[in-house]
C-alpha atoms as a PDB file:
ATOM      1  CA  UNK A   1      27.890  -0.566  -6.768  1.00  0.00           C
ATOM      2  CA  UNK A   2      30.111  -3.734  -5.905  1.00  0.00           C
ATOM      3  CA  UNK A   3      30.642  -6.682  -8.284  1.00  0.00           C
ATOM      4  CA  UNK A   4      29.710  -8.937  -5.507  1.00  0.00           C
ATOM      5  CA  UNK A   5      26.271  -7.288  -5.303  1.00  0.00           C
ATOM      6  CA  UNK A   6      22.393  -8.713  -6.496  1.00  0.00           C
ATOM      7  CA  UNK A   7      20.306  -5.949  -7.305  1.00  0.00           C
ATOM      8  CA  UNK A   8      16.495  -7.026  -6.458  1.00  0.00           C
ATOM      9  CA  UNK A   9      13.426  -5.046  -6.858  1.00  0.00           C
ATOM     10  CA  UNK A  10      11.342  -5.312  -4.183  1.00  0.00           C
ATOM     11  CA  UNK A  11       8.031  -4.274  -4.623  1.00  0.00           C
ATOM     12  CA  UNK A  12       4.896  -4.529  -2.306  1.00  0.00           C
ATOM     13  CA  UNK A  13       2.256  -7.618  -2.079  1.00  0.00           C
ATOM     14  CA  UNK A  14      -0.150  -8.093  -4.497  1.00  0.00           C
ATOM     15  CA  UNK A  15      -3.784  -6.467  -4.374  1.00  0.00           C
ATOM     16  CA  UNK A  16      -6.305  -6.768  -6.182  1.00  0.00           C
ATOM     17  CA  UNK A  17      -6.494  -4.073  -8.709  1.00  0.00           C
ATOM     18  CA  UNK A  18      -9.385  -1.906  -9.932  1.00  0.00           C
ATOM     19  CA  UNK A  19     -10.446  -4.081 -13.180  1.00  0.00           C
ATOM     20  CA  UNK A  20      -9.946  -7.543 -11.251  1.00  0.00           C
ATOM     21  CA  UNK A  21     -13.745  -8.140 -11.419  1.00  0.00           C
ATOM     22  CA  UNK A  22     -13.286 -11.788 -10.011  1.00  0.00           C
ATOM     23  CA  UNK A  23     -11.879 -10.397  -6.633  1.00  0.00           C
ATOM     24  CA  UNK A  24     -14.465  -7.492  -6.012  1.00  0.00           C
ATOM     25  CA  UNK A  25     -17.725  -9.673  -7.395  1.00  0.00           C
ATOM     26  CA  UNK A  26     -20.013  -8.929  -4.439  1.00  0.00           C
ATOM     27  CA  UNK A  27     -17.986  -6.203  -2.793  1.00  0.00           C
ATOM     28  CA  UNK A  28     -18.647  -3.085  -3.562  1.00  0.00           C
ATOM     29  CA  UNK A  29     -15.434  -0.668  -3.685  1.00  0.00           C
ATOM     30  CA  UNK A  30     -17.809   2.651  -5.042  1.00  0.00           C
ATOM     31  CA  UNK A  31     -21.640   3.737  -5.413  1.00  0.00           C
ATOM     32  CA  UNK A  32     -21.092   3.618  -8.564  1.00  0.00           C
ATOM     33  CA  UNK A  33     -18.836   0.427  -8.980  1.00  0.00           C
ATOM     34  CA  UNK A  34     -20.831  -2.736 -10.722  1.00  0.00           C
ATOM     35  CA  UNK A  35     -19.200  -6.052 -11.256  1.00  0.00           C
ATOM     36  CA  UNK A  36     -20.193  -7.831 -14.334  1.00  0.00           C
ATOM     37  CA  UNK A  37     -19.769 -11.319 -12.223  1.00  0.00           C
ATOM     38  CA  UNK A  38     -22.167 -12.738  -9.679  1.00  0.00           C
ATOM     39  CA  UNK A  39     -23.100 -15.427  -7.923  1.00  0.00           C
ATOM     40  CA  UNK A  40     -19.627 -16.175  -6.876  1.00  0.00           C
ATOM     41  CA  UNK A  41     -19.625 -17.939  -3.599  1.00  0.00           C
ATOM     42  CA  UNK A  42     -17.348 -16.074  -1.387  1.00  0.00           C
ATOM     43  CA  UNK A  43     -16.048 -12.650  -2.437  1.00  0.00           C
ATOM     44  CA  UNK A  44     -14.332 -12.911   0.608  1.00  0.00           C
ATOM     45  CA  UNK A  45     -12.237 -15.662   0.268  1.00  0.00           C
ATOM     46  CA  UNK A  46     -11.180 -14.565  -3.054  1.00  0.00           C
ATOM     47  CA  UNK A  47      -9.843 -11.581  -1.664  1.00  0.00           C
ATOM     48  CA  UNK A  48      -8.462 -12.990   0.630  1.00  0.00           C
ATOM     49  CA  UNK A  49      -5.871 -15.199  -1.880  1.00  0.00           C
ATOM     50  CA  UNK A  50      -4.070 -11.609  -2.846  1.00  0.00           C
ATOM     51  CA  UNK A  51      -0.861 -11.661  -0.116  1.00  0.00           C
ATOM     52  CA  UNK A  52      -1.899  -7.505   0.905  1.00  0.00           C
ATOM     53  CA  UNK A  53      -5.594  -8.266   1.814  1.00  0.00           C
ATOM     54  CA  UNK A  54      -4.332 -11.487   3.428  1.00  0.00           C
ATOM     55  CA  UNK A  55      -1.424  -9.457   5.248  1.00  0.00           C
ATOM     56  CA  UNK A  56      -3.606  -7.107   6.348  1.00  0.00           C
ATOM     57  CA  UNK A  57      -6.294  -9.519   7.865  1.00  0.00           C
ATOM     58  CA  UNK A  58      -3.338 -11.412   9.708  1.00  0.00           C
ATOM     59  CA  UNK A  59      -2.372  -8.140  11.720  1.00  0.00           C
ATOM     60  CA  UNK A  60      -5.526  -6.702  12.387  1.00  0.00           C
ATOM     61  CA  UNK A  61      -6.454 -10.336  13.583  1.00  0.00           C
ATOM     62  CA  UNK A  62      -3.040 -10.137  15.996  1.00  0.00           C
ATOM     63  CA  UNK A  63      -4.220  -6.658  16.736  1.00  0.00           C
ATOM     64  CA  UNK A  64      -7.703  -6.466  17.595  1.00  0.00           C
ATOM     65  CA  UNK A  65      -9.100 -10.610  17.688  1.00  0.00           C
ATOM     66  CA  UNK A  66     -12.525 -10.095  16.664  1.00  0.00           C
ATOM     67  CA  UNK A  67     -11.930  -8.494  13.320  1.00  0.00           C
ATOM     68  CA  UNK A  68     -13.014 -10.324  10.185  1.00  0.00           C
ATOM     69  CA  UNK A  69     -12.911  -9.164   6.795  1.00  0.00           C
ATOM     70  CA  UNK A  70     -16.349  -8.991   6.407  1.00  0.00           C
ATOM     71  CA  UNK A  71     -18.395  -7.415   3.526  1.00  0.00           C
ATOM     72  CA  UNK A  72     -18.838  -4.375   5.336  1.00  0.00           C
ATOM     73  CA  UNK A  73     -15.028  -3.675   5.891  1.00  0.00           C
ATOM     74  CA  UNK A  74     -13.814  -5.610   2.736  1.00  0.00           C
ATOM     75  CA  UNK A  75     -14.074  -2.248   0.511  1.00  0.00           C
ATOM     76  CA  UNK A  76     -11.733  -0.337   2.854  1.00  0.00           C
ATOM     77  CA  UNK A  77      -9.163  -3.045   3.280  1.00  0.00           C
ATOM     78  CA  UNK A  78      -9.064  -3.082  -0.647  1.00  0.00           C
ATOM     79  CA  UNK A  79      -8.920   0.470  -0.953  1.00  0.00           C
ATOM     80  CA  UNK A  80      -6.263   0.781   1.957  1.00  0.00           C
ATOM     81  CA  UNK A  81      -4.413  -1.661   0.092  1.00  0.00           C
ATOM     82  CA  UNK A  82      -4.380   0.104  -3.270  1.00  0.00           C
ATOM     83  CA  UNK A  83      -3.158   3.524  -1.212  1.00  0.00           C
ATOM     84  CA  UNK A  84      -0.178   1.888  -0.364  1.00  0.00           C
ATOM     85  CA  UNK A  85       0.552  -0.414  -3.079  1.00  0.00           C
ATOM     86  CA  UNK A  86       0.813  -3.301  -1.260  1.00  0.00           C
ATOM     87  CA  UNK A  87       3.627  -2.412   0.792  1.00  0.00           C
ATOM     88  CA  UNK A  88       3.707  -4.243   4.166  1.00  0.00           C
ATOM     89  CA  UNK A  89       5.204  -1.778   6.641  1.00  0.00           C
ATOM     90  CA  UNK A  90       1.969   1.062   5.878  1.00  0.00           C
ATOM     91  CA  UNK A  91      -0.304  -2.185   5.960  1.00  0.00           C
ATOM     92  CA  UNK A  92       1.322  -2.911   9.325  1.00  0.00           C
ATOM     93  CA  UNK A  93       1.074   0.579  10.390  1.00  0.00           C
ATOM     94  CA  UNK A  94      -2.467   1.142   9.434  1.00  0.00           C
ATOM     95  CA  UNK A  95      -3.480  -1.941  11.464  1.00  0.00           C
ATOM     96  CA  UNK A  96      -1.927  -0.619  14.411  1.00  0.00           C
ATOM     97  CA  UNK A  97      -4.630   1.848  14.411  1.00  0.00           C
ATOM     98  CA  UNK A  98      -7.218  -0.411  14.309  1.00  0.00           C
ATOM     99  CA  UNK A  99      -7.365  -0.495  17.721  1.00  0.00           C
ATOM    100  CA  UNK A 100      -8.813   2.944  18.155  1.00  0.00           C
ATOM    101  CA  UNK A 101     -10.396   3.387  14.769  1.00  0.00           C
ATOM    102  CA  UNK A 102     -12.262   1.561  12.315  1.00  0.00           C
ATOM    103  CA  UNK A 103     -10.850   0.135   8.549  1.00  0.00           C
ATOM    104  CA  UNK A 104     -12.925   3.214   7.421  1.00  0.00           C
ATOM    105  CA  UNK A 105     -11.418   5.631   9.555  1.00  0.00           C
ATOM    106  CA  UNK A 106      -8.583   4.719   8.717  1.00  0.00           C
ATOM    107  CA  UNK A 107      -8.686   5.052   5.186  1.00  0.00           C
ATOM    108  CA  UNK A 108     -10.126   8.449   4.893  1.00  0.00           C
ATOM    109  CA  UNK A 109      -6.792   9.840   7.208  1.00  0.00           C
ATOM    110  CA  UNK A 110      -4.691   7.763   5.084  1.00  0.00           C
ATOM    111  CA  UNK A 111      -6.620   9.397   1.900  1.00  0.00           C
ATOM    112  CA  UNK A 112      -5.619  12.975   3.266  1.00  0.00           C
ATOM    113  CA  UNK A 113      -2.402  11.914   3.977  1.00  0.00           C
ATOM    114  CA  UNK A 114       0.637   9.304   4.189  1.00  0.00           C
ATOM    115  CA  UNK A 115       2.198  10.593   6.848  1.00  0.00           C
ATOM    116  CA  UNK A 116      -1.019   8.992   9.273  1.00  0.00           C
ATOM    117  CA  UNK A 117       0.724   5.809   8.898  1.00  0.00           C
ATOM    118  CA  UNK A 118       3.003   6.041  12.044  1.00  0.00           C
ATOM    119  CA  UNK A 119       3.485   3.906  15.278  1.00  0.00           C
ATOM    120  CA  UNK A 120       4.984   5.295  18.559  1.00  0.00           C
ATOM    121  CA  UNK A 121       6.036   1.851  19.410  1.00  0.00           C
ATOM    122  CA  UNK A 122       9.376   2.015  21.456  1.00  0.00           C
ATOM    123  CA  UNK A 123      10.588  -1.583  19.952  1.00  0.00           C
ATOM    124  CA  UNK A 124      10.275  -0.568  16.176  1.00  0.00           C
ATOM    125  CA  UNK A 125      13.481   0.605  14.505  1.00  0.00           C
ATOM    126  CA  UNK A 126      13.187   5.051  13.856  1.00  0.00           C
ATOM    127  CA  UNK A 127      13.544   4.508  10.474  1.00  0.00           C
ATOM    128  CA  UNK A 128      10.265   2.349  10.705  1.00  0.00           C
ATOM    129  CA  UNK A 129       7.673   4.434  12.671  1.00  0.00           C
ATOM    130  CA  UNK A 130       6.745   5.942   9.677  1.00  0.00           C
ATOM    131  CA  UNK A 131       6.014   6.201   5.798  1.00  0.00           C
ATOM    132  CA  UNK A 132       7.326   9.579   5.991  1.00  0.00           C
ATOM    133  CA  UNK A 133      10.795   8.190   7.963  1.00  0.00           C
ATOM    134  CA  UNK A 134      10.826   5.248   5.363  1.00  0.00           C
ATOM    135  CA  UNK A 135      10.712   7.588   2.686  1.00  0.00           C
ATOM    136  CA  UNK A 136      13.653  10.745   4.527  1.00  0.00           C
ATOM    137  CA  UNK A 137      16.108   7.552   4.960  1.00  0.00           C
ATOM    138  CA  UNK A 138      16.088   6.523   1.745  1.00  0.00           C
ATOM    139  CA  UNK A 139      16.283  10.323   0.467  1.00  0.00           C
ATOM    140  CA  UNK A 140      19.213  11.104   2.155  1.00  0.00           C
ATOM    141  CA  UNK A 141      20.702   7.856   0.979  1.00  0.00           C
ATOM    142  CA  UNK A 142      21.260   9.636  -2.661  1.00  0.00           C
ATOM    143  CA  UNK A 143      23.338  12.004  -3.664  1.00  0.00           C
ATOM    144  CA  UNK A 144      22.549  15.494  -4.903  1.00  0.00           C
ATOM    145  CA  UNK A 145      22.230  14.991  -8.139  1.00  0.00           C
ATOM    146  CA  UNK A 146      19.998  11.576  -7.908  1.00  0.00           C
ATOM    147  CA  UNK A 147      17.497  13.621  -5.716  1.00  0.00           C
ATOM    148  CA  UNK A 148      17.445  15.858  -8.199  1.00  0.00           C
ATOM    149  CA  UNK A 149      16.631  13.648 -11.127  1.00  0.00           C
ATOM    150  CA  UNK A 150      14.039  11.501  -8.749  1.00  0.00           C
ATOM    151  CA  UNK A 151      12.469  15.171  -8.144  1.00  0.00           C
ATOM    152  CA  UNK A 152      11.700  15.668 -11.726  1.00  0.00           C
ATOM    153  CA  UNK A 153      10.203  12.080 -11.885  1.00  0.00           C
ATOM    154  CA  UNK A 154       7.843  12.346  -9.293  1.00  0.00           C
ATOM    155  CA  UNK A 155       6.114  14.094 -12.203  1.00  0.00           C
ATOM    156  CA  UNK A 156       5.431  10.767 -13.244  1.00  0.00           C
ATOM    157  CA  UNK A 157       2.677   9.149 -12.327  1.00  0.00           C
ATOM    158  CA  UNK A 158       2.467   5.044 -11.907  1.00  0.00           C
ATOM    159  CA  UNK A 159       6.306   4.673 -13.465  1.00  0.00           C
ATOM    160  CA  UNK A 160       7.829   6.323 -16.464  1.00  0.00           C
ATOM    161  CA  UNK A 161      10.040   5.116 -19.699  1.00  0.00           C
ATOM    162  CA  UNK A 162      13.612   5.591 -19.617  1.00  0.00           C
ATOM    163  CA  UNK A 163      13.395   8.250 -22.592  1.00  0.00           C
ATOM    164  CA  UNK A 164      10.657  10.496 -20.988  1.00  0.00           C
ATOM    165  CA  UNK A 165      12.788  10.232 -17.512  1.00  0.00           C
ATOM    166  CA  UNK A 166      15.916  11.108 -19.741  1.00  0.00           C
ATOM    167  CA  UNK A 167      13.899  13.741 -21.276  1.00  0.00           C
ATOM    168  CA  UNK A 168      12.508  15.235 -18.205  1.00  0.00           C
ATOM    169  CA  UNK A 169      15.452  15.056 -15.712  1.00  0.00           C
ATOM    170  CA  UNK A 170      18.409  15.072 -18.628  1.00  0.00           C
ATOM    171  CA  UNK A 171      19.310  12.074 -16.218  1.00  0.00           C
ATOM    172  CA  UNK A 172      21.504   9.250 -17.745  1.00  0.00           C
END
């Protein structure tokens, strides 16, 4: 709250999202997922052009040097991707366990729960060893009655209008 100060929302890569049929053509996400496009020429590649997936790929290269974002592991990169919304610290973290788990592996603990995505590494900052530490700094950054309001929007899911949050919080 300074006059000299830029607000900037900062929100996390881009990924390719459940109706973006030209992304997932050839790779299937579900059993009972179908894409209406086919014959493209590389799947792969086209994933590949959304920052998250090509984030992702980039660690896990760095981290473990033989992995490729093959068809096989392409649906759980996507999927990881989508858990996280594209944010690049829980991409980061989930590629850290790459080295003792597979993509799939991976996903179903991050599935169950957030606070999987963690690193013990002794050079990353506390307040980035974790979703769950991300999350308690910025928490205790408000004040009482902001965590109040932002725990009656958490009812919302995927973002909210500023009457329903008004109506639901009695927020300004």
């Amino acid at each position: 709250n300074l006059p000299e100060e830029w607000a900037w929302e900062v929100s996390g890569l881009d990924y390719p999202g459940e109706g973006d049929w030209t992304a997932l053509a050839g790779v299937e996400i579900h059993s009972n997922l179908q894409s209406p496009i086919s014959n493209l020429q590389s799947p792969i590649s086209n994933l590949q052009s959304y920052d998250a997936v090509a984030f992702f790929c980039l660690q896990a290269q760095r981290t473990r040097g033989d992995f490729s974002l093959s068809e096989n592991e392409a649906p759980h990169v996507l999927r990881l991707c989508r858990l996280v919304e594209g944010a690049p610290l829980a991409l980061e973290l989930a590629v850290g366990w790459l080295r003792a788990l597979s993509c799939a592996e991976v996903v179903a603990r991050v599935e169950r729960s957030l606070d999987f995505l963690s690193s013990s590494l002794r050079y990353v900052p506390e307040r980035h060893r974790s979703m769950r530490a991300v999350f308690e700094q910025s928490w205790q950054m408000l004040s009482g009655p902001e965590q109040a309001a932002f725990g009656c929007f958490s009812l919302f899911k995927g973002g909210f209008q500023r009457e329903a949050a008004g109506a639901v919080a009695r927020a300004g």
